[in-house]
ModelCIF file with pLDDT and N, C-alpha, C, O atoms, coordinates in Angstrom:
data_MODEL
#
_entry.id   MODEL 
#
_entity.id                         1 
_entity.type                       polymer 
_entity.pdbx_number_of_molecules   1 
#
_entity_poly.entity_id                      1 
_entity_poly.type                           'polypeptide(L)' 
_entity_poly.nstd_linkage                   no 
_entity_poly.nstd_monomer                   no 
_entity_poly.pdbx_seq_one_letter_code       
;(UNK)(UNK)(UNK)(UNK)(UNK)(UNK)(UNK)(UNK)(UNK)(UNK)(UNK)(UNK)(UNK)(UNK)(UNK)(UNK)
(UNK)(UNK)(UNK)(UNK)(UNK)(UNK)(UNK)(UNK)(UNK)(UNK)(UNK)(UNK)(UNK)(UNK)(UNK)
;
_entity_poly.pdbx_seq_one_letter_code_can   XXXXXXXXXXXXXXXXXXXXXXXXXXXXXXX 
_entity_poly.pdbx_strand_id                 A 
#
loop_
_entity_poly_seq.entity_id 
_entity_poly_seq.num 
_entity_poly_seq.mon_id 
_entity_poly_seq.hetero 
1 1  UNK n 
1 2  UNK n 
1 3  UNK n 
1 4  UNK n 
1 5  UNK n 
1 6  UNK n 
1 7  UNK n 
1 8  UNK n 
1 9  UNK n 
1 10 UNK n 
1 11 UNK n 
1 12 UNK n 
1 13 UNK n 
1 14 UNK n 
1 15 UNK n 
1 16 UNK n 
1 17 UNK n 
1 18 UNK n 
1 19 UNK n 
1 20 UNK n 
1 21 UNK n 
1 22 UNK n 
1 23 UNK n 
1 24 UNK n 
1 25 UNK n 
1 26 UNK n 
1 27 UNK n 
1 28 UNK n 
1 29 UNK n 
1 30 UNK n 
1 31 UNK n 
#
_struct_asym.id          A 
_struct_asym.entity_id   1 
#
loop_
_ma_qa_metric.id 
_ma_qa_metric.mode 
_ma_qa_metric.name 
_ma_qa_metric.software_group_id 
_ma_qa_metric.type 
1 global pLDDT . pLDDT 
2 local  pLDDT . pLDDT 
#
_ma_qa_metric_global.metric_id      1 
_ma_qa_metric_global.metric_value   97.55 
_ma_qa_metric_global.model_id       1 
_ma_qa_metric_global.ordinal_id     1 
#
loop_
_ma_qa_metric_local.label_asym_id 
_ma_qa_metric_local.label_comp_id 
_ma_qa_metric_local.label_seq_id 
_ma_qa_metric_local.metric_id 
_ma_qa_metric_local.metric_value 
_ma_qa_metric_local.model_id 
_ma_qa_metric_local.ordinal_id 
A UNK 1  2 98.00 1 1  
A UNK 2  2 98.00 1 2  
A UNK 3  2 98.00 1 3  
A UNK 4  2 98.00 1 4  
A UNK 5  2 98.00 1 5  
A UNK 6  2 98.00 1 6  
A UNK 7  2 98.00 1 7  
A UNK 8  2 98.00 1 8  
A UNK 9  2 98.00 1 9  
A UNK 10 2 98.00 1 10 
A UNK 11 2 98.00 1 11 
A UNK 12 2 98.00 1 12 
A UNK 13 2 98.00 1 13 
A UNK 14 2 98.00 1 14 
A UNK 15 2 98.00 1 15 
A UNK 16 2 98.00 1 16 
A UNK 17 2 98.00 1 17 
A UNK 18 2 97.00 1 18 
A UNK 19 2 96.00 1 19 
A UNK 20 2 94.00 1 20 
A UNK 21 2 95.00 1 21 
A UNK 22 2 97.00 1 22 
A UNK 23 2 97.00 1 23 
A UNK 24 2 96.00 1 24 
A UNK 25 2 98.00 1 25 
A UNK 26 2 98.00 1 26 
A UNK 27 2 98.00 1 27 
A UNK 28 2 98.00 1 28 
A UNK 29 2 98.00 1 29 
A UNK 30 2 98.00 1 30 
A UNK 31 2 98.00 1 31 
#
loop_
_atom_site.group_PDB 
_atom_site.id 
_atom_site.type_symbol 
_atom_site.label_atom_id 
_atom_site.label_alt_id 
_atom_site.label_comp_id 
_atom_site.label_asym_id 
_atom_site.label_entity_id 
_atom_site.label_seq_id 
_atom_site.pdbx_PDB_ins_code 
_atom_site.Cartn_x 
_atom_site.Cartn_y 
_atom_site.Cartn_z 
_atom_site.occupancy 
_atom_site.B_iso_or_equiv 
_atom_site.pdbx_formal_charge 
_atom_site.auth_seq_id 
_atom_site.auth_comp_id 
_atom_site.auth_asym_id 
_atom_site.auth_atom_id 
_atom_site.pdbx_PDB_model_num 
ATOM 1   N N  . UNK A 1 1  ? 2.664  8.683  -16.394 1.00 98.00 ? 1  UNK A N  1 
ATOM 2   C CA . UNK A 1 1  ? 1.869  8.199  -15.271 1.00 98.00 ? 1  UNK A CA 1 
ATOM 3   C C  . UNK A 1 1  ? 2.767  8.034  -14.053 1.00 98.00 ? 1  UNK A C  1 
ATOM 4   O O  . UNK A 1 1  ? 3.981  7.906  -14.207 1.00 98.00 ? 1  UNK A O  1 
ATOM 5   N N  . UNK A 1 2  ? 2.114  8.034  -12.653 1.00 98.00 ? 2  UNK A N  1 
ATOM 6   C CA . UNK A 1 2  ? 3.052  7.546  -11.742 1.00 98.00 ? 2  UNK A CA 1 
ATOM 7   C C  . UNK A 1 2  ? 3.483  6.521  -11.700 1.00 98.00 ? 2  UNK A C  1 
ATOM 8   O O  . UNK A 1 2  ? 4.461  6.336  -10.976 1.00 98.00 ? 2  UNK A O  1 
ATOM 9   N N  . UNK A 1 3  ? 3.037  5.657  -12.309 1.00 98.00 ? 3  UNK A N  1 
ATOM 10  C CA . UNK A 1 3  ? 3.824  4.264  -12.178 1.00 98.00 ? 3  UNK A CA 1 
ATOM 11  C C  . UNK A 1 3  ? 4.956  4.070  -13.722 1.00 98.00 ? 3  UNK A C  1 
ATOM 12  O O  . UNK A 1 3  ? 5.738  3.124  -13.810 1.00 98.00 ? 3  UNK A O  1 
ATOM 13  N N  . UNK A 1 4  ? 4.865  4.811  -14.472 1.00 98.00 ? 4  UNK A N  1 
ATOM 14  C CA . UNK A 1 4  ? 5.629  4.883  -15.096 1.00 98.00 ? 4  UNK A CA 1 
ATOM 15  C C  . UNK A 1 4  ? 7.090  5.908  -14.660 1.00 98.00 ? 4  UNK A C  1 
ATOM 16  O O  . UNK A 1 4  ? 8.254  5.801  -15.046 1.00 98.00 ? 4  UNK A O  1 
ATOM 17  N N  . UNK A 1 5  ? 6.618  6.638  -13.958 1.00 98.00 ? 5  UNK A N  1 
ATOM 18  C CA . UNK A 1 5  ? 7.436  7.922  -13.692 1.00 98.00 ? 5  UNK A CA 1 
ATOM 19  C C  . UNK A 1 5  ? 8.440  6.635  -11.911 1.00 98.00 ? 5  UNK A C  1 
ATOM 20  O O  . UNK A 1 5  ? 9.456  6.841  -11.247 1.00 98.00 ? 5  UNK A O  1 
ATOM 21  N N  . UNK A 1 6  ? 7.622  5.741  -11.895 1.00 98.00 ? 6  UNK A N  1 
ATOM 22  C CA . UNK A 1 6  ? 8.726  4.738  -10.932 1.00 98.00 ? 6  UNK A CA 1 
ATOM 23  C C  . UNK A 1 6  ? 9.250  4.009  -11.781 1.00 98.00 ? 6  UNK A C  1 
ATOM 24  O O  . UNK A 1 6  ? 10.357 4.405  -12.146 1.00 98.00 ? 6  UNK A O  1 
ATOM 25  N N  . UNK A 1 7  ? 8.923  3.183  -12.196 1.00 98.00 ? 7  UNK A N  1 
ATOM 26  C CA . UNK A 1 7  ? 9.910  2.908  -13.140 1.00 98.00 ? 7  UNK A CA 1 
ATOM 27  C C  . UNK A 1 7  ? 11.542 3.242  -13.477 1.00 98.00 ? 7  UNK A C  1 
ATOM 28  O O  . UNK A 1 7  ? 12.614 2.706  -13.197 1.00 98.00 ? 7  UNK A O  1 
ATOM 29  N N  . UNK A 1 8  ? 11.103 4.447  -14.243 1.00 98.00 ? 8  UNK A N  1 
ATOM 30  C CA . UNK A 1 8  ? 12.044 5.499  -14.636 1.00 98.00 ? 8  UNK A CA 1 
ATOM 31  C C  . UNK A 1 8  ? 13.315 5.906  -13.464 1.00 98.00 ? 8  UNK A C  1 
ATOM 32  O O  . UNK A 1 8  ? 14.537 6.041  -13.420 1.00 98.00 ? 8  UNK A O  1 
ATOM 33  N N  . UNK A 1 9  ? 12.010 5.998  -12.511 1.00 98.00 ? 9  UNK A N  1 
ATOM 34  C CA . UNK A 1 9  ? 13.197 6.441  -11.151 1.00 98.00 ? 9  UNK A CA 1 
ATOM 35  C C  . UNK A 1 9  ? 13.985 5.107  -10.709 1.00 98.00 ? 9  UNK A C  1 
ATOM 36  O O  . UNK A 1 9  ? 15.175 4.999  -10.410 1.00 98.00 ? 9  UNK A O  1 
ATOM 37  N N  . UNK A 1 10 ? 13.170 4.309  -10.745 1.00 98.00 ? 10 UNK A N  1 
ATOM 38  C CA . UNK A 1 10 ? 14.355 2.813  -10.609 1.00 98.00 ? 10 UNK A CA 1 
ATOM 39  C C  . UNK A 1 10 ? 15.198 2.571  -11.159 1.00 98.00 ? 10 UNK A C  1 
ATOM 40  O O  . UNK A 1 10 ? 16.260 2.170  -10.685 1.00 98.00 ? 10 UNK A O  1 
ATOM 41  N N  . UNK A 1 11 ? 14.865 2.810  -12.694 1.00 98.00 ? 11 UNK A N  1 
ATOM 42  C CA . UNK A 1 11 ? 16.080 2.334  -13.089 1.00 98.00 ? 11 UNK A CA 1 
ATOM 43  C C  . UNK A 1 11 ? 17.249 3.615  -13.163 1.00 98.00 ? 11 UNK A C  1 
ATOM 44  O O  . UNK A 1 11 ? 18.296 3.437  -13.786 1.00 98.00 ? 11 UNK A O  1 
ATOM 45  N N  . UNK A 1 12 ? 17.039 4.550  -12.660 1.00 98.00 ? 12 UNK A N  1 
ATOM 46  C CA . UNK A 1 12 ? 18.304 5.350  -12.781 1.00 98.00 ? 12 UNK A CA 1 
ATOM 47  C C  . UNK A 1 12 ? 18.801 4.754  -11.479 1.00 98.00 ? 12 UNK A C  1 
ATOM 48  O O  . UNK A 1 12 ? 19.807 4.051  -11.382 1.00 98.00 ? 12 UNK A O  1 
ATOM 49  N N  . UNK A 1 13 ? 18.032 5.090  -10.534 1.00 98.00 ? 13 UNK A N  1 
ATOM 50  C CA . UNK A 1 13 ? 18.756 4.617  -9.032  1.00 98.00 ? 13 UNK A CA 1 
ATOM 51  C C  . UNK A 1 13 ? 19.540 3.051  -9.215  1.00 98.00 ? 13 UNK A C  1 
ATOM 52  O O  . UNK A 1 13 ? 20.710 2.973  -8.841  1.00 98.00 ? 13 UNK A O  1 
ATOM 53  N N  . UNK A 1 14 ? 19.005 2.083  -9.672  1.00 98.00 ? 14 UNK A N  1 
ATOM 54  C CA . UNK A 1 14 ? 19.502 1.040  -9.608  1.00 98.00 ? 14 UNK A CA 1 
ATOM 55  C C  . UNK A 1 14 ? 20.840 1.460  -10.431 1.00 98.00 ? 14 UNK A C  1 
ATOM 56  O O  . UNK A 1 14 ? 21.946 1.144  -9.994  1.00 98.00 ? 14 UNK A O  1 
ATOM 57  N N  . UNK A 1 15 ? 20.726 2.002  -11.335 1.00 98.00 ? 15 UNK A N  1 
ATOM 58  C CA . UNK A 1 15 ? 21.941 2.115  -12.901 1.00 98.00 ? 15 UNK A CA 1 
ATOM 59  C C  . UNK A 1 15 ? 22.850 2.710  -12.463 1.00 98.00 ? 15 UNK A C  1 
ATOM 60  O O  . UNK A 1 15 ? 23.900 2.628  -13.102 1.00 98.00 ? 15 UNK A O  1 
ATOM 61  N N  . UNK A 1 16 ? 22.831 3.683  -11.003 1.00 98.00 ? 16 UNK A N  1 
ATOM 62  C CA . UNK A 1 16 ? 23.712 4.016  -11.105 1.00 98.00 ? 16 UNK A CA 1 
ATOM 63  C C  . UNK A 1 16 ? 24.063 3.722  -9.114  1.00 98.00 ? 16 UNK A C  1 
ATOM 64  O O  . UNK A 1 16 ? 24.884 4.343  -8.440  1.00 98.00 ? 16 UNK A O  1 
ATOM 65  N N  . UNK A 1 17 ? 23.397 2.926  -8.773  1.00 98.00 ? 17 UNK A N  1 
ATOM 66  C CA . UNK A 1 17 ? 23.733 2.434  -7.483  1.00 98.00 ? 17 UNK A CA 1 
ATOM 67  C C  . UNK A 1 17 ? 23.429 2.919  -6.587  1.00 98.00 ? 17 UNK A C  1 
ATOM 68  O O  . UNK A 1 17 ? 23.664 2.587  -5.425  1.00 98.00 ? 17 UNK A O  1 
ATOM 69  N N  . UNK A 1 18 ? 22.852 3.794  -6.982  1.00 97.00 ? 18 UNK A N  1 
ATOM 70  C CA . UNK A 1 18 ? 22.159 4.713  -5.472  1.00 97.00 ? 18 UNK A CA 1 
ATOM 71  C C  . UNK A 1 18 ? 21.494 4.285  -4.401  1.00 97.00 ? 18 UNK A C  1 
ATOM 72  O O  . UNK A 1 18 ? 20.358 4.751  -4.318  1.00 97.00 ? 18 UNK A O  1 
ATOM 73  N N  . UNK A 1 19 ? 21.878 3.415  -3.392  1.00 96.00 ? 19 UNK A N  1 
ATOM 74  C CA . UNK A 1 19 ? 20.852 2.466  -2.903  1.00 96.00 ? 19 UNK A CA 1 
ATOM 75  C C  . UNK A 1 19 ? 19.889 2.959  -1.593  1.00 96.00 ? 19 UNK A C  1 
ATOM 76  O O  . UNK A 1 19 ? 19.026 2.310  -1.000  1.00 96.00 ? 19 UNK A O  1 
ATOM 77  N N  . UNK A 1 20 ? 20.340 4.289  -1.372  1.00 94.00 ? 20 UNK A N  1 
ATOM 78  C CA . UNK A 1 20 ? 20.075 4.402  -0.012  1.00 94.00 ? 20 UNK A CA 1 
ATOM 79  C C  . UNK A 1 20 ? 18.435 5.162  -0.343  1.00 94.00 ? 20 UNK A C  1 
ATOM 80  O O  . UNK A 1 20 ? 17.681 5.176  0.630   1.00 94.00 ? 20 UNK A O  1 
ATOM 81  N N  . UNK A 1 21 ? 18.011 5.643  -1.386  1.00 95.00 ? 21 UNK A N  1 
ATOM 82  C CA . UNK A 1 21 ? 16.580 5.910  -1.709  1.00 95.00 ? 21 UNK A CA 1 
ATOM 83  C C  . UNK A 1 21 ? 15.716 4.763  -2.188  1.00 95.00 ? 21 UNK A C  1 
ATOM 84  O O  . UNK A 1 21 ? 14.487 4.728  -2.232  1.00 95.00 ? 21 UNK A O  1 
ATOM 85  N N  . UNK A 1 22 ? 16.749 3.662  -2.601  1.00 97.00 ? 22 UNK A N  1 
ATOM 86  C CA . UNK A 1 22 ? 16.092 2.725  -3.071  1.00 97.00 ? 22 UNK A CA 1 
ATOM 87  C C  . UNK A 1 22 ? 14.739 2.156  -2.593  1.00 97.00 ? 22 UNK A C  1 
ATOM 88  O O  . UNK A 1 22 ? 13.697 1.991  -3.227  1.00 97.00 ? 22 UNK A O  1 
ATOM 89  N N  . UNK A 1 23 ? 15.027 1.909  -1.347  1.00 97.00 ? 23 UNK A N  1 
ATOM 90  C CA . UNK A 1 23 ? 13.625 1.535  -0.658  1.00 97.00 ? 23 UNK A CA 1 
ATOM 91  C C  . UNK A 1 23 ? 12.577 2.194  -0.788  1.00 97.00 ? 23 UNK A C  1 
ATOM 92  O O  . UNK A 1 23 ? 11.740 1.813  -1.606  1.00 97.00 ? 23 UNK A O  1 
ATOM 93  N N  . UNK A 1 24 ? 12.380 3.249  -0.079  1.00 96.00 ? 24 UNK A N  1 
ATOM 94  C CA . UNK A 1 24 ? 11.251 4.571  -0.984  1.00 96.00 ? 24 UNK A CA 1 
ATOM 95  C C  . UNK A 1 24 ? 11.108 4.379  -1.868  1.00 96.00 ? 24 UNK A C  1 
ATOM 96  O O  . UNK A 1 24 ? 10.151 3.609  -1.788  1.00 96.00 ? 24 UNK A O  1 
ATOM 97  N N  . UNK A 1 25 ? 11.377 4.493  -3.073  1.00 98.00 ? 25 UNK A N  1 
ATOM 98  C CA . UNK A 1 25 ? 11.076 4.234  -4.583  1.00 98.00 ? 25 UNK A CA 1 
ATOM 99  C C  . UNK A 1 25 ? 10.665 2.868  -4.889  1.00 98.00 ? 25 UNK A C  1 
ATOM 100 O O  . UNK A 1 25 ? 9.792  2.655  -5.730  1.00 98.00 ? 25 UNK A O  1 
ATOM 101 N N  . UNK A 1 26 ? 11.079 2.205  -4.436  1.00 98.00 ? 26 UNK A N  1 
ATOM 102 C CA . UNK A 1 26 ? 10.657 0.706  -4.298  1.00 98.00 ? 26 UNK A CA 1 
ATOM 103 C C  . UNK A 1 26 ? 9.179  0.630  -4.210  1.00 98.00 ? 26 UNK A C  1 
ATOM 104 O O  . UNK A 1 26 ? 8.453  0.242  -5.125  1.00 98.00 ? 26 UNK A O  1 
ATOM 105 N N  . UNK A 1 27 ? 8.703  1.112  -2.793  1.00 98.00 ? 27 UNK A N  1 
ATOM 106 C CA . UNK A 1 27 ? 7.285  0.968  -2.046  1.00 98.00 ? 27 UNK A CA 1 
ATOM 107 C C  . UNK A 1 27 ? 6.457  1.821  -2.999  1.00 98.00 ? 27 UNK A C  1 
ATOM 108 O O  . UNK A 1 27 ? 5.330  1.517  -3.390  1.00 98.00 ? 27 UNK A O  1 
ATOM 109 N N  . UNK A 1 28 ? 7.326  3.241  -3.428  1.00 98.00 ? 28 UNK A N  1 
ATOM 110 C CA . UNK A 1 28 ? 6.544  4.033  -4.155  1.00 98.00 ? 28 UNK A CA 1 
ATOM 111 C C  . UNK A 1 28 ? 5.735  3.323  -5.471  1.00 98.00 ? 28 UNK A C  1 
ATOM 112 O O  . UNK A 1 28 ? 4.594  3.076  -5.861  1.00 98.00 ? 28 UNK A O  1 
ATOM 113 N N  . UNK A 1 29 ? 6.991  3.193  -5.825  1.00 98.00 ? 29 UNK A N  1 
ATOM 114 C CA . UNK A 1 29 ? 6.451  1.763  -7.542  1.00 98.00 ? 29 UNK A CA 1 
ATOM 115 C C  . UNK A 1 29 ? 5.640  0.826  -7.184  1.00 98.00 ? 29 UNK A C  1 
ATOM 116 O O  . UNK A 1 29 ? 4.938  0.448  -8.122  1.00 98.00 ? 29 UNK A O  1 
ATOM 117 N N  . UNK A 1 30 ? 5.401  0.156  -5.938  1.00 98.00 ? 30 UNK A N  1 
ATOM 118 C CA . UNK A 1 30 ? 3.995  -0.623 -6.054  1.00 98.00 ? 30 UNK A CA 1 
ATOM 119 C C  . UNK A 1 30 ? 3.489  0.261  -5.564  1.00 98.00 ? 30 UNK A C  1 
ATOM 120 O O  . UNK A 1 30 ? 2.511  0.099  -6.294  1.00 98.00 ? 30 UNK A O  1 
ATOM 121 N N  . UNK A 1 31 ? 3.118  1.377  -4.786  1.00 98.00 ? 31 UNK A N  1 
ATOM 122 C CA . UNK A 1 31 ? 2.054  2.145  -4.544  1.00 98.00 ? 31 UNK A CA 1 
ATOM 123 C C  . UNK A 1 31 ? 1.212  2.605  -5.744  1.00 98.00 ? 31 UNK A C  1 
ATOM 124 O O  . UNK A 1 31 ? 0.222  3.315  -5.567  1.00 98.00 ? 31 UNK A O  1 
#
């Protein structure tokens, strides 16, 4: 699902520090 498929993308971004998409993905996951 898409909200599973954010998730997923968070926690790689967070895991591996990526912060500068963070925000996007952020808004995306409550979207």
């Amino acid at each position: 699902s898409p909200r599973d498929r954010s998730l997923v993308t968070l926690a790689a971004l967070i895991a591996r520090n990526q912060t500068i998409e963070l925000a996007f993905y952020l808004g995306r996951a409550l979207d």
